[in-house]
N, C-alpha and C. Protein backbone atom coordinates (compact mmCIF):
# COMPACT_ATOMS: atom_id res chain seq x y z
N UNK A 1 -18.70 11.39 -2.85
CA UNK A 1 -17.26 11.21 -2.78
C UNK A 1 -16.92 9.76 -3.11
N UNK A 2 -16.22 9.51 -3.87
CA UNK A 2 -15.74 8.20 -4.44
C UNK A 2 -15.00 7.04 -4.13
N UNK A 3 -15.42 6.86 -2.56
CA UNK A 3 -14.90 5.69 -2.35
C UNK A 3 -15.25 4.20 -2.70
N UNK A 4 -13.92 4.13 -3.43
CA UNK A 4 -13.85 2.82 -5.02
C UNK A 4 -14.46 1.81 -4.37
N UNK A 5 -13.75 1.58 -3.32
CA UNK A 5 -13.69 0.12 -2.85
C UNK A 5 -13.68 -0.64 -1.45
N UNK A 6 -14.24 -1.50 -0.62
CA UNK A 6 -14.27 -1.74 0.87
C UNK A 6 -13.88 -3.04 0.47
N UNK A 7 -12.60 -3.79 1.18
CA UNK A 7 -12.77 -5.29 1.06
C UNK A 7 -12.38 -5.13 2.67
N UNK A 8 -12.73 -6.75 3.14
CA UNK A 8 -12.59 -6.96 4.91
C UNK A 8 -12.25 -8.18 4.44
N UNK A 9 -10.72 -8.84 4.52
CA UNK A 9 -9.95 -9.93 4.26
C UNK A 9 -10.05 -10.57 5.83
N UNK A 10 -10.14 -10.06 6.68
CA UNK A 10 -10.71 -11.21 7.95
C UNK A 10 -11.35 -10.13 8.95
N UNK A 11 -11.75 -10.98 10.05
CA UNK A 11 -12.59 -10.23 11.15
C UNK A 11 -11.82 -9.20 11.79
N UNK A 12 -10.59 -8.80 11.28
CA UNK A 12 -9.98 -7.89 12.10
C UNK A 12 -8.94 -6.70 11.06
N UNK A 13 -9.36 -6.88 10.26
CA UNK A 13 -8.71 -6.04 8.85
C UNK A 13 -9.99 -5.56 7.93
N UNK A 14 -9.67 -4.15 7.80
CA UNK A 14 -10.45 -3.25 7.00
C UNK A 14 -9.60 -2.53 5.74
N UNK A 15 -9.66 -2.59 4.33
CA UNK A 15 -9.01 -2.13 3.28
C UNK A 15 -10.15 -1.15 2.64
N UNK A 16 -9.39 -0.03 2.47
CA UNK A 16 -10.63 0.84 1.68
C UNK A 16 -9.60 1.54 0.34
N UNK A 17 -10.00 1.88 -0.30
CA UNK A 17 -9.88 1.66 -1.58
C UNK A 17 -9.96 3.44 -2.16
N UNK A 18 -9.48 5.00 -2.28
CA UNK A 18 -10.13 5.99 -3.22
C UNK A 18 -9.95 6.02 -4.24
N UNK A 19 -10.87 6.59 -5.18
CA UNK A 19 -10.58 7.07 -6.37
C UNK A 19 -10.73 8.45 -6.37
N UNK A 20 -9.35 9.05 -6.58
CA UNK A 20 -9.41 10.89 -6.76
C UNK A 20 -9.67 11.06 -7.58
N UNK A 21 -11.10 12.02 -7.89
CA UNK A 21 -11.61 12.53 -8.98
C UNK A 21 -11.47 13.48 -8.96
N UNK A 22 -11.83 14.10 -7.33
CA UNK A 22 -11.65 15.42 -7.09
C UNK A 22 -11.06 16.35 -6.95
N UNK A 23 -11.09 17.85 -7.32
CA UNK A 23 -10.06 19.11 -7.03
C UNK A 23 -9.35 18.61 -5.60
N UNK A 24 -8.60 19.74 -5.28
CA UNK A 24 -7.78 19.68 -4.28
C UNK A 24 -8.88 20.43 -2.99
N UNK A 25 -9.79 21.59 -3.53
CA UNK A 25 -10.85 22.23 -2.93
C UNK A 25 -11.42 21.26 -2.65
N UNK A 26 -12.50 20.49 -2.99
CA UNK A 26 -13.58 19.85 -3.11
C UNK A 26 -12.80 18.81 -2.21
N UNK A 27 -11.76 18.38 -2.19
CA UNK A 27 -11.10 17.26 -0.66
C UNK A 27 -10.81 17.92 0.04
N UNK A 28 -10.57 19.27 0.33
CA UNK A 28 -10.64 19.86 1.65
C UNK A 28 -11.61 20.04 2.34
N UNK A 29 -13.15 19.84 1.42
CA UNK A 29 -14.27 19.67 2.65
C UNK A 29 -14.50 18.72 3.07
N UNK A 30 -14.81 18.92 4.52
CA UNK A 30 -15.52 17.83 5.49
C UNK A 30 -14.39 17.48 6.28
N UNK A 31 -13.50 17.81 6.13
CA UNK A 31 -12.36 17.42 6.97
C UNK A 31 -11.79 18.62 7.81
N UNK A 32 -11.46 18.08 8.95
CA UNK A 32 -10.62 18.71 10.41
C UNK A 32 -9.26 18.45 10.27
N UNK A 33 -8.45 19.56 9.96
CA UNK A 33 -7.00 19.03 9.52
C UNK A 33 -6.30 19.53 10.99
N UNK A 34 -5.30 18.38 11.17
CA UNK A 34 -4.31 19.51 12.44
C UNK A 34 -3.46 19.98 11.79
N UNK A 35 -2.70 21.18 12.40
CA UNK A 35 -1.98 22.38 12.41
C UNK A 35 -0.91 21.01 11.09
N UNK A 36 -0.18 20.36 11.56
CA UNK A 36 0.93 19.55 10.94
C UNK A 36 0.62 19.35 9.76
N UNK A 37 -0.61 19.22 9.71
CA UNK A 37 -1.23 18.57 8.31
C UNK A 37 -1.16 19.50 7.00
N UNK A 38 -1.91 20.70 7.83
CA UNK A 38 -1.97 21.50 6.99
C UNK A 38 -0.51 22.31 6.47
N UNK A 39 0.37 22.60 7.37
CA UNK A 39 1.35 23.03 7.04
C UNK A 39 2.60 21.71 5.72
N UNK A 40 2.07 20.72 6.03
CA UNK A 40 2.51 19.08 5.03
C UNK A 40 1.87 20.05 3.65
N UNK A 41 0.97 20.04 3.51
CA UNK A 41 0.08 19.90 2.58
C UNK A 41 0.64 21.48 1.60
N UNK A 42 0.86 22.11 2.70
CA UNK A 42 1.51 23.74 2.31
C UNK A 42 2.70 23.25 1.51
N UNK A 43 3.30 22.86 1.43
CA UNK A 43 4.99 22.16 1.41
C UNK A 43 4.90 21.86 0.38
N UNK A 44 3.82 20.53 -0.05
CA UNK A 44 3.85 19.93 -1.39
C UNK A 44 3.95 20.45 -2.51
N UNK A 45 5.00 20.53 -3.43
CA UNK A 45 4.56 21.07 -4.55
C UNK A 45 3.82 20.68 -5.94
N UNK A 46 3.39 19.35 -5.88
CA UNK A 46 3.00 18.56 -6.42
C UNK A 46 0.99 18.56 -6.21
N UNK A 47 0.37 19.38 -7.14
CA UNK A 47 -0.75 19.44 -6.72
C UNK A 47 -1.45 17.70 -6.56
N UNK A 48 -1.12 16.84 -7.43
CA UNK A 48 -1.58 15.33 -7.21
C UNK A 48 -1.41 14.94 -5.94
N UNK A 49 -0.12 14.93 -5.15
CA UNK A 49 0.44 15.14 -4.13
C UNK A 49 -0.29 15.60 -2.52
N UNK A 50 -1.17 16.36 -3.07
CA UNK A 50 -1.81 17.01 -2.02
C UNK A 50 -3.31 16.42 -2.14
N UNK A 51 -3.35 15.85 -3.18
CA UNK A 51 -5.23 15.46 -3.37
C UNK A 51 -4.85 13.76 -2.77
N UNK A 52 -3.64 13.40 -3.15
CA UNK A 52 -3.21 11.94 -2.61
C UNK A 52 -3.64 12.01 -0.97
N UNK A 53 -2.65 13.44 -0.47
CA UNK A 53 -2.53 13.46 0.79
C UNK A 53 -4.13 13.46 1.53
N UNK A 54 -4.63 14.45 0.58
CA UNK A 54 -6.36 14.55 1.25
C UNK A 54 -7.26 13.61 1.17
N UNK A 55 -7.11 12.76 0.21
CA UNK A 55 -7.99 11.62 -0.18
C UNK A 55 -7.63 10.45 1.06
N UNK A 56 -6.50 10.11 1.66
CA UNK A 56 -6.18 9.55 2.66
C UNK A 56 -7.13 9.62 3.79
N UNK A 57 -7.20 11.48 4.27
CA UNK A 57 -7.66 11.60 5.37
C UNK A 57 -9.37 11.34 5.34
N UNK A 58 -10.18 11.86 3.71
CA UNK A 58 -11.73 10.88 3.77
C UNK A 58 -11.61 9.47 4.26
N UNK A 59 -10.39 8.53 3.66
CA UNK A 59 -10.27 7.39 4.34
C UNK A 59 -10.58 6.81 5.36
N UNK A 60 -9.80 7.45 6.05
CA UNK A 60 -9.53 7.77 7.80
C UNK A 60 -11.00 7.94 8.33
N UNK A 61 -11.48 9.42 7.86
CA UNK A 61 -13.18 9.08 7.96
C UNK A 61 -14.12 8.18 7.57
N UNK A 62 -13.80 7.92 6.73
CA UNK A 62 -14.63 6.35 6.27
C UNK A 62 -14.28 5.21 7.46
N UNK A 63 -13.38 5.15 7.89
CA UNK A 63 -12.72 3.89 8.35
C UNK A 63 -13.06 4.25 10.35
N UNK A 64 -13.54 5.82 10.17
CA UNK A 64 -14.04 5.65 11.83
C UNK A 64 -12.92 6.47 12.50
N UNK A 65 -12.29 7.18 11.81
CA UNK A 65 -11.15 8.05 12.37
C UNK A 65 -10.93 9.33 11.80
N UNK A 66 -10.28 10.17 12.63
CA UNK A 66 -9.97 11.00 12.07
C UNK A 66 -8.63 11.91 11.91
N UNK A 67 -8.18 12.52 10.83
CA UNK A 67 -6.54 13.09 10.94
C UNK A 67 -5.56 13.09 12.62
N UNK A 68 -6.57 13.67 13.23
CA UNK A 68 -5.79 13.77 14.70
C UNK A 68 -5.15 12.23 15.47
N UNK A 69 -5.97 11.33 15.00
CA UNK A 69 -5.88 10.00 15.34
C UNK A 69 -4.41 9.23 14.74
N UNK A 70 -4.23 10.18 13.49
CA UNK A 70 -3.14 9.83 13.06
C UNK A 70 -1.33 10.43 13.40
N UNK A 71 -0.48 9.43 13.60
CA UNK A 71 0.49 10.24 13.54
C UNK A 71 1.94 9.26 12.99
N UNK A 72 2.74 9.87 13.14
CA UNK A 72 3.98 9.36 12.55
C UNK A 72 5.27 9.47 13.31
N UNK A 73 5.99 8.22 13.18
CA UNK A 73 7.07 8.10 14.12
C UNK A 73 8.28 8.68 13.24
N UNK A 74 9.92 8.19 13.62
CA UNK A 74 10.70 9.15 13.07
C UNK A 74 11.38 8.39 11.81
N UNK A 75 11.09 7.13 11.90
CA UNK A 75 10.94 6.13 10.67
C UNK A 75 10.31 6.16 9.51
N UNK A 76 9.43 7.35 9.59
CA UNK A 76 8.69 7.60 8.73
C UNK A 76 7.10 6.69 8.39
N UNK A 77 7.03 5.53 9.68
CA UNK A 77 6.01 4.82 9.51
C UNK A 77 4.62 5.39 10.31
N UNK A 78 3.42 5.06 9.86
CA UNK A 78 2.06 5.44 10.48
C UNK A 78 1.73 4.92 11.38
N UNK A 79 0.88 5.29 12.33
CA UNK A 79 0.25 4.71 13.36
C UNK A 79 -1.02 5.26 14.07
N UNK A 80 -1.73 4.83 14.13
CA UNK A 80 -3.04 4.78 14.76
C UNK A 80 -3.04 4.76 16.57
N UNK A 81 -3.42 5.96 17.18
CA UNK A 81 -3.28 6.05 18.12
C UNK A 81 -3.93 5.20 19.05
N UNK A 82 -5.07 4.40 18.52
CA UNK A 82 -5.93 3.23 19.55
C UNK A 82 -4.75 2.01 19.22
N UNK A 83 -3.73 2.12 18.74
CA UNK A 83 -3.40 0.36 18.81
C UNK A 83 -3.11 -0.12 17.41
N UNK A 84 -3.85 0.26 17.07
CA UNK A 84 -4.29 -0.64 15.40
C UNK A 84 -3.22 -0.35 14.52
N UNK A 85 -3.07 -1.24 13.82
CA UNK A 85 -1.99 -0.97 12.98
C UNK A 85 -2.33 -0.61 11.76
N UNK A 86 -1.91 0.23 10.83
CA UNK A 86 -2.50 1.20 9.55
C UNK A 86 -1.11 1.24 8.68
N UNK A 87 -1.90 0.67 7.29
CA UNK A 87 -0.82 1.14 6.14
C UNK A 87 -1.25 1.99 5.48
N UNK A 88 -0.45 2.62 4.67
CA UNK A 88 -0.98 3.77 3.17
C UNK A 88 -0.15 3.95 1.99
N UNK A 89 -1.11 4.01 1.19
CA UNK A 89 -0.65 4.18 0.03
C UNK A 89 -1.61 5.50 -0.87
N UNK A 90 -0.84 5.86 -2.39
CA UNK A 90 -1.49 6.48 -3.37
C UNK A 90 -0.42 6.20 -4.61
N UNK A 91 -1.40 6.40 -5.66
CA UNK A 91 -0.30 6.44 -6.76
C UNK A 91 -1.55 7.11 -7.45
N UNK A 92 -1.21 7.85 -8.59
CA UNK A 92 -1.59 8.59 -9.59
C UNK A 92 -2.84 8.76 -9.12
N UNK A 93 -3.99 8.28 -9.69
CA UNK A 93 -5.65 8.61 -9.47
C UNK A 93 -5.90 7.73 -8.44
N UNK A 94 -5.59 6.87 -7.62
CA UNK A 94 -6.17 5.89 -6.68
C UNK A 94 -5.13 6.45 -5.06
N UNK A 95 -5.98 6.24 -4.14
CA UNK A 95 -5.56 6.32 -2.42
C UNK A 95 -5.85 4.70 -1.70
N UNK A 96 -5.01 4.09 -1.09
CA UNK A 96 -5.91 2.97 0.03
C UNK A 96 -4.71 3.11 1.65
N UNK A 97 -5.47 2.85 2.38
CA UNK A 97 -4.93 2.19 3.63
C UNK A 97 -5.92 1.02 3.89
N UNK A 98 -4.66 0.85 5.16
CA UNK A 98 -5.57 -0.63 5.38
C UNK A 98 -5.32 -0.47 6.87
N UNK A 99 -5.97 -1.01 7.31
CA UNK A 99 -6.10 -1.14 9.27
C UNK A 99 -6.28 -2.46 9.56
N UNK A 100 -5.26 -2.96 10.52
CA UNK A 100 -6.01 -4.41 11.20
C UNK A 100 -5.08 -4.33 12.75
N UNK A 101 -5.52 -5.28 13.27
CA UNK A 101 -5.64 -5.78 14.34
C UNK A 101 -3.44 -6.40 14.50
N UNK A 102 -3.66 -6.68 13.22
CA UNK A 102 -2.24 -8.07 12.79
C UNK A 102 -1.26 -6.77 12.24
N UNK A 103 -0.18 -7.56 11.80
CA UNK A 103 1.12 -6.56 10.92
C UNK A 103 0.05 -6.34 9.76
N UNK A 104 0.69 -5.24 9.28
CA UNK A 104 -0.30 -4.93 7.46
C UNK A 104 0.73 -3.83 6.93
N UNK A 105 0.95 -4.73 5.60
CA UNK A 105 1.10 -3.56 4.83
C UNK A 105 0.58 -3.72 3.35
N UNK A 106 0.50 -2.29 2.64
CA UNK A 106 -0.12 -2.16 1.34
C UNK A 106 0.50 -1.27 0.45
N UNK A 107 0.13 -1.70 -1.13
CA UNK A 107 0.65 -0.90 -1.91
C UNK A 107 -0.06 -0.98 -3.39
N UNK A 108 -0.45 0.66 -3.95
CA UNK A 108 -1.13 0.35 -5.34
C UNK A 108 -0.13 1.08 -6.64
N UNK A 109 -0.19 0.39 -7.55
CA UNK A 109 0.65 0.56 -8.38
C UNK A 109 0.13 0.80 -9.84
N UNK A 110 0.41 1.59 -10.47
CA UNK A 110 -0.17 1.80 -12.05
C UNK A 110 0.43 0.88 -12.20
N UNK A 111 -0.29 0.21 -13.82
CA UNK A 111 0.54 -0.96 -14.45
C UNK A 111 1.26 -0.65 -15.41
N UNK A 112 2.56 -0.59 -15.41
CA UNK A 112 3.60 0.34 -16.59
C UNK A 112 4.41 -0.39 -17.33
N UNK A 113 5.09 -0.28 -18.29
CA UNK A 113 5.72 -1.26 -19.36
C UNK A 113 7.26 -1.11 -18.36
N UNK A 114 7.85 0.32 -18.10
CA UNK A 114 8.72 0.67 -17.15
C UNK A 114 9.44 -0.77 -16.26
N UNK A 115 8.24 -1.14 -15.68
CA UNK A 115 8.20 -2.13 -14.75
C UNK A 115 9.59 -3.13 -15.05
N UNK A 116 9.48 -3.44 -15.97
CA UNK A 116 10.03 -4.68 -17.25
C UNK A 116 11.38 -4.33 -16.73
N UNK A 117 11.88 -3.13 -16.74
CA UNK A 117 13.45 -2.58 -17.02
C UNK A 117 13.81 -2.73 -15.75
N UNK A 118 13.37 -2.15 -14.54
CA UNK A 118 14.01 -2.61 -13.24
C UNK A 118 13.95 -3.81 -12.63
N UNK A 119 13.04 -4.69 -13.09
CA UNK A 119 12.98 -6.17 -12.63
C UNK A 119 13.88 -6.86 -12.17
N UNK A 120 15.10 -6.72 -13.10
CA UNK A 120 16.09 -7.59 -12.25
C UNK A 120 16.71 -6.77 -10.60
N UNK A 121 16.30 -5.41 -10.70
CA UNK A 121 16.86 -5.15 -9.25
C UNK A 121 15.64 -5.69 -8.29
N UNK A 122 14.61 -6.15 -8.38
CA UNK A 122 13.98 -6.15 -7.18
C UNK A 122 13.61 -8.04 -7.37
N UNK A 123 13.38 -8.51 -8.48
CA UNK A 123 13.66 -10.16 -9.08
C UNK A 123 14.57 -11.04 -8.69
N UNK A 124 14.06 -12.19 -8.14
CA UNK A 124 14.89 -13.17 -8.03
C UNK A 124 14.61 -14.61 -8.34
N UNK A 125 14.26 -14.79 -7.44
CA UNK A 125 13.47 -16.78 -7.98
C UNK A 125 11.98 -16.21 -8.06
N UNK A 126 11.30 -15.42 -8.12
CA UNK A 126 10.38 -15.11 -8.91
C UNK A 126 10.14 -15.39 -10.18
N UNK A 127 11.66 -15.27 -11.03
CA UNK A 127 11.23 -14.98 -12.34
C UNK A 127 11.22 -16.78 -12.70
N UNK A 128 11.39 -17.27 -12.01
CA UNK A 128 11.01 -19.02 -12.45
C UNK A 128 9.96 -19.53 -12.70
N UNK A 129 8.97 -18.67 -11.91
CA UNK A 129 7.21 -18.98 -12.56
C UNK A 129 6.70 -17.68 -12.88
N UNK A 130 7.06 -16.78 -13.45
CA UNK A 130 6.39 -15.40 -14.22
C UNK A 130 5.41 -16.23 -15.51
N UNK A 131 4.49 -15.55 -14.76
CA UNK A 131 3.36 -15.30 -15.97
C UNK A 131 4.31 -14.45 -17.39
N UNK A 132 4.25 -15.47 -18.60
CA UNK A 132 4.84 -15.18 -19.63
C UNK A 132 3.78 -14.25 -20.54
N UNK A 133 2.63 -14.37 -20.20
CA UNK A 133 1.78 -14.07 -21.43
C UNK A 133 1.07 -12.37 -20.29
N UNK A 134 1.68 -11.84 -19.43
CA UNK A 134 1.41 -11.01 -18.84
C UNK A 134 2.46 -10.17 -17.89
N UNK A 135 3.76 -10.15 -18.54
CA UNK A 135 4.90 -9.64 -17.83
C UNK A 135 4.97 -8.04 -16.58
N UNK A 136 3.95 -7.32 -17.13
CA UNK A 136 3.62 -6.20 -16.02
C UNK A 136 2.66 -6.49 -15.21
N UNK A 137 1.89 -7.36 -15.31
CA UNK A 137 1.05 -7.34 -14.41
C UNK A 137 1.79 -8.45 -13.31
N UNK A 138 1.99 -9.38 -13.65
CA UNK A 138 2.99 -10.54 -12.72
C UNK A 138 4.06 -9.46 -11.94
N UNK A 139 4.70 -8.77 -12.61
CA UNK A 139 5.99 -7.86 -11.82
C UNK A 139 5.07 -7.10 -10.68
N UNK A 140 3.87 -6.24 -11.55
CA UNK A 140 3.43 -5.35 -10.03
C UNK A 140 2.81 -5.84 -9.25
N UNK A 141 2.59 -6.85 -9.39
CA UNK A 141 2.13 -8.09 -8.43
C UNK A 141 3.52 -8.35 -7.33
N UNK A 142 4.44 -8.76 -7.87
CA UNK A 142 5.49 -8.84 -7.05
C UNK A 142 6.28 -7.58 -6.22
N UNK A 143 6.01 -6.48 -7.44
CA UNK A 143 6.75 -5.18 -6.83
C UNK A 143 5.64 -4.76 -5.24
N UNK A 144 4.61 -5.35 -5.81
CA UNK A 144 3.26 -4.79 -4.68
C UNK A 144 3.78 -5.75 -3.52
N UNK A 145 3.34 -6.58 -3.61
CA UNK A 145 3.98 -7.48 -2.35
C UNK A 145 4.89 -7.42 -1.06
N UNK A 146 6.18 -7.09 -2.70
CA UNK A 146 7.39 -6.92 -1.72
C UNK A 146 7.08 -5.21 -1.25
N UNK A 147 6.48 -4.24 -1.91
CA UNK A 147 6.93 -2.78 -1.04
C UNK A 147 5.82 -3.28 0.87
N UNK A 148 4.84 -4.02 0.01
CA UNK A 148 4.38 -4.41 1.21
C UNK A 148 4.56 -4.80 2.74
N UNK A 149 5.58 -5.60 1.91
CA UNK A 149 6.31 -6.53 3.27
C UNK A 149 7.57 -5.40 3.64
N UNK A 150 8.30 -5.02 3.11
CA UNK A 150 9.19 -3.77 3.50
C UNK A 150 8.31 -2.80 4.30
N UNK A 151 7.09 -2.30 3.58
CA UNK A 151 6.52 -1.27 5.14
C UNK A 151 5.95 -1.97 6.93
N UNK A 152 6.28 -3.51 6.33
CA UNK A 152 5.82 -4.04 7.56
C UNK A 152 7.07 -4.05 8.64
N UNK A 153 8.50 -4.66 8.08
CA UNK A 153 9.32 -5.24 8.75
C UNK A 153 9.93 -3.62 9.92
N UNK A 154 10.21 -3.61 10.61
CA UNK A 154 10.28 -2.65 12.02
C UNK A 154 11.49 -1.51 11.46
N UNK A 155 12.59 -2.42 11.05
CA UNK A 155 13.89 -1.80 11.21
C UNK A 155 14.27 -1.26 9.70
N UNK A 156 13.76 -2.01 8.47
CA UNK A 156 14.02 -0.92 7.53
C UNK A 156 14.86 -2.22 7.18
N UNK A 157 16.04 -1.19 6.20
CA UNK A 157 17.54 -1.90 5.50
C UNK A 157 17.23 -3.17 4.47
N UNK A 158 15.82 -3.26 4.13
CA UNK A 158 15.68 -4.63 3.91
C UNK A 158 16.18 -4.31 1.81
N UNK A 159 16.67 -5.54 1.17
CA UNK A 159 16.97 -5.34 -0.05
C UNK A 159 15.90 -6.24 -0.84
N UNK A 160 14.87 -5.61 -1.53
CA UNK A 160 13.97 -6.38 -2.35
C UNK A 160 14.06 -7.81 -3.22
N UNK A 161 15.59 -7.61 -3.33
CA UNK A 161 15.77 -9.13 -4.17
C UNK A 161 16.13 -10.14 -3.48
N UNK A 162 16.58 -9.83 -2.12
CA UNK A 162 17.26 -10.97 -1.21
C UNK A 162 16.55 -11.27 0.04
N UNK A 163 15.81 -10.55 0.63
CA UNK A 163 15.33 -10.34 2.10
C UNK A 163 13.55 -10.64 1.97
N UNK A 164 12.75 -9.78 0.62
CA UNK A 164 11.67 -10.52 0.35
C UNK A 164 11.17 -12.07 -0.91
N UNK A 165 11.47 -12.77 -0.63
CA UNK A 165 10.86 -13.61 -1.37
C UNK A 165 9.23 -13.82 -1.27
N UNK A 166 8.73 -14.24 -2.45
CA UNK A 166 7.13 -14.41 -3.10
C UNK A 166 7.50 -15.55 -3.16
N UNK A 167 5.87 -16.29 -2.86
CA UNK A 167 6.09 -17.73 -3.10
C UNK A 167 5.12 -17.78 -4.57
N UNK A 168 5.47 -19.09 -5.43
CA UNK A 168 4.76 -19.04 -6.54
C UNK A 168 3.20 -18.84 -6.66
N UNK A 169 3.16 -18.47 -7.75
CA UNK A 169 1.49 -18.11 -7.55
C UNK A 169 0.85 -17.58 -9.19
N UNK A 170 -0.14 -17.66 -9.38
CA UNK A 170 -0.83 -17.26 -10.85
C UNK A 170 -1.54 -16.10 -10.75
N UNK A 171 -1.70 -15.39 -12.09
CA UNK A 171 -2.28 -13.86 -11.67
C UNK A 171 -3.90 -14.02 -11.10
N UNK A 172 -4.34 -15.40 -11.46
CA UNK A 172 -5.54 -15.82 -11.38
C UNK A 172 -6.10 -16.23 -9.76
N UNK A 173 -5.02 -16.62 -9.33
CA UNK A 173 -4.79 -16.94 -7.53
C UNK A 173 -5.56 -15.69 -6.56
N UNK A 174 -5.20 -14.73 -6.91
CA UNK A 174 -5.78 -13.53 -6.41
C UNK A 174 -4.64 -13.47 -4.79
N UNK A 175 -4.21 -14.52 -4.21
CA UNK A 175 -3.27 -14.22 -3.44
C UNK A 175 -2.38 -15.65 -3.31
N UNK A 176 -0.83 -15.08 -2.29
CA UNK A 176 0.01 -15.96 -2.19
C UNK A 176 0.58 -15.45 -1.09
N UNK A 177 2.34 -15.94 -0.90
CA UNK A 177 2.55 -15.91 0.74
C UNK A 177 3.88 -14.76 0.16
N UNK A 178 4.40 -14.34 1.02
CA UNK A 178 5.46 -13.75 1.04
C UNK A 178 6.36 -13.59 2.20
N UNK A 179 7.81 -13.16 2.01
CA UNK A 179 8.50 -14.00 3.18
C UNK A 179 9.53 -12.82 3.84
N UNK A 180 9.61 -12.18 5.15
CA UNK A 180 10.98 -11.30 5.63
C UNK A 180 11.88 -12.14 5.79
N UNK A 181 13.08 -12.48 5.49
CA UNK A 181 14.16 -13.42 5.94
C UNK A 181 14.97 -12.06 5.85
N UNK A 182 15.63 -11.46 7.58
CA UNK A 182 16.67 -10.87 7.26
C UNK A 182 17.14 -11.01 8.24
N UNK A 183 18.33 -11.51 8.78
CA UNK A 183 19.11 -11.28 9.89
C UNK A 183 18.15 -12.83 10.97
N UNK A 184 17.97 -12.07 12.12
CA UNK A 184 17.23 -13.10 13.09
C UNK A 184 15.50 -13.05 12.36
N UNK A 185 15.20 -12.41 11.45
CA UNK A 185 13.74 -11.69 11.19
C UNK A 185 13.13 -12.72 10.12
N UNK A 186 12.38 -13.82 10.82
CA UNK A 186 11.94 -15.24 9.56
C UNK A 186 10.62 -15.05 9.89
N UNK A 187 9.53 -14.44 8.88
CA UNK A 187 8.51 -14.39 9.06
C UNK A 187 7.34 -14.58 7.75
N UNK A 188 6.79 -15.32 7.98
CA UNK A 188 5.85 -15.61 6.24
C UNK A 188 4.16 -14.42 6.61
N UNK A 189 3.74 -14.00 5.27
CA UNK A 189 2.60 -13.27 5.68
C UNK A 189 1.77 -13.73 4.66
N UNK A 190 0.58 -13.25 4.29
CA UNK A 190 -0.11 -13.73 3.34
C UNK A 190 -0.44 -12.65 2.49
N UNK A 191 -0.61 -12.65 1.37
CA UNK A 191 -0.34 -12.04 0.50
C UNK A 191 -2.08 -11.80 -0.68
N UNK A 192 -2.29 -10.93 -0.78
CA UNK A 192 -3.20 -10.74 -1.59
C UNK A 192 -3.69 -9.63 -2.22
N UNK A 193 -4.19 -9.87 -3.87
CA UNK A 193 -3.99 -8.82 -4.88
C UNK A 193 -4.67 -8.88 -5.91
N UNK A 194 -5.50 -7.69 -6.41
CA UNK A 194 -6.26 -7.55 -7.32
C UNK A 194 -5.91 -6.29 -8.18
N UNK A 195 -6.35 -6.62 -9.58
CA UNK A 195 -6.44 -5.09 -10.40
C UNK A 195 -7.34 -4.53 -10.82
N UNK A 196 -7.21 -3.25 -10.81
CA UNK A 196 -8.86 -2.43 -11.34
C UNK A 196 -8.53 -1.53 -12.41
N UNK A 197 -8.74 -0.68 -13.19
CA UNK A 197 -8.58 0.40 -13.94
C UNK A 197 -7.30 0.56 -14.62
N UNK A 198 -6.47 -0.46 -14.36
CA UNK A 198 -5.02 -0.52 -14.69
C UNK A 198 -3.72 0.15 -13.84
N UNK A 199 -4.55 -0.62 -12.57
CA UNK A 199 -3.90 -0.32 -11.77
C UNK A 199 -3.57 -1.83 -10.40
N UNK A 200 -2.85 -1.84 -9.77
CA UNK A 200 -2.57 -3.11 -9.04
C UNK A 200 -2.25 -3.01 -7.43
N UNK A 201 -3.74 -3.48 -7.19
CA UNK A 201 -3.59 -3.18 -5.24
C UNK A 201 -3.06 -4.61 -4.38
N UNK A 202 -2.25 -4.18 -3.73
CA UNK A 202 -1.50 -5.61 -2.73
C UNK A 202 -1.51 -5.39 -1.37
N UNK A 203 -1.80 -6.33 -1.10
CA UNK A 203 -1.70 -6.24 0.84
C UNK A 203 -1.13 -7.27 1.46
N UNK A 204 -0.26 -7.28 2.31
CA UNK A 204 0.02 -7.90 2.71
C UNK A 204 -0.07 -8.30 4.21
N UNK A 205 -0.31 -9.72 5.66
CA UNK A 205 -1.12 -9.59 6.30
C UNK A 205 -0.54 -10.65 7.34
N UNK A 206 0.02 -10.42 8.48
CA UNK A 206 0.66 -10.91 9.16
C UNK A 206 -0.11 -11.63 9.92
C-alpha cells in the first residue's frame, strides 16, 4: 500500500503523505469502518471521492489510529479523540493528514494553470515578491498556506485576501510564516511546503 511519504517537522507533529493507486475495493481492506463511515462513503457519488475518503483512514492506521478514533464536530472540523489535533486533506491522486501536539493545518493541491485566474481573489501583498519565472507554483504555495491557516482558525468567516497574509519567501525556502489577523485573532504560524508529482503539499504549524 503506497504510503508516499512520512515527514516529522518537530518532536510533536507527524505528516503522512498517500498516493491512491488503488481501486476503491482494494482500500476497503484492512480497515474497520464505523456504521457513519460507511454510510459517508454510500452517499458519495464521486468514485475518486470515496478512494480519497478511504485512503485517509490507511492514514489513520499508519499514524497509530483508527476510523473510530476519529470524529467531527458541527463546523465541519476533525478531531482526534486522545487530544491531538489532526488536519486532512486529498486532491486528485494524493491523501495527507497531519497530527500534532500544536494548531495544524494542511493542504495538497494539483499544480494548475487555472490557479493564475483566481489569484486576485485570494492575492494581496503577496503578489510583491511572486516568483516571476514560476507563477503556479508560487500561487499554490500561497493558496496552500492560506487554506491552511483557515482550517486552523476556530470560528471560520475568515476572507483569504485580507485576514491571511504570507510573509515573503522563495519557492526554494521550502518554508515561511503566515499570519490570522481577524478581529481580536493575531496569530503568526510557520509555514512549510514542498512539491512532488505536480502536485503542492503545505502545512501549516502553530
Amino acid at each position: 500500500m503506497p504510503l508516499f511519504k512520512q515527514i516529522q517537522p518537530d518532536n510533536h507533529t507527524q505528516v503522512l503523505v498517500w498516493e491512491i493507486t488503488e481501486s476503491k475495493e482494494d482500500l476497503r481492506k484492512g480497515l474497520v469502518l464505523e456504521a457513519h463511515s460507511k454510510h459517508r462513503i454510500k452517499s458519495m457519488r464521486s468514485e475518486m471521492h470515496q478512494r480519497g475518503y478511504l485512503s485517509v483512514r490507511h492514514l489513520l492506521k499508519e499514524a497509530g489510529y483508527c476510523d473510530s478514533d476519529l470524529f467531527y464536530t458541527d463546523d465541519g472540523k476533525p478531531h482526534l479523540r486522545d487530544g491531538k489535533r489532526i488536519s486532512i486533506t486529498h486532491s486528485f491522486s494524493f491523501s495527507a493528514i497531519a497530527i500534532s501536539n500544536s494548531q495544524i493545518g494542511i493542504d495538497i493541491e494539483k499544480n494548475r494553470e487555472k490557479i493564475i485566474k483566481i489569484a486576485p481573489k485570494f492575492v494581496a501583498d503577496e503578489f510583491d515578491f511572486m516568483a516571476e519565472d514560476n507563477v503556479v507554483a508560487f500561487l499554490t504555495v500561497v493558496w496552500g498556506a492560506k487554506e491552511s491557516l483557515f482550517k486552523i482558525h476556530p470560528d471560520g468567516g475568515l476572507l483569504f485576501k485580507h485576514h491571511l497574509p504570507i510573509e515573503p519567501f522563495k519557492l526554494s525556502d521550502l518554508k515561511t510564516r503566515g499570519w490570522i489577523k481577524k478581529d481580536n485573532y493575531y496569530e503568526v504560524y510557520h509555514i512549510f511546503f514542498e512539491s512532488f508529482k505536480g502536485f503542492t503539499l503545505v502545512y501549516a504549524i502553530g
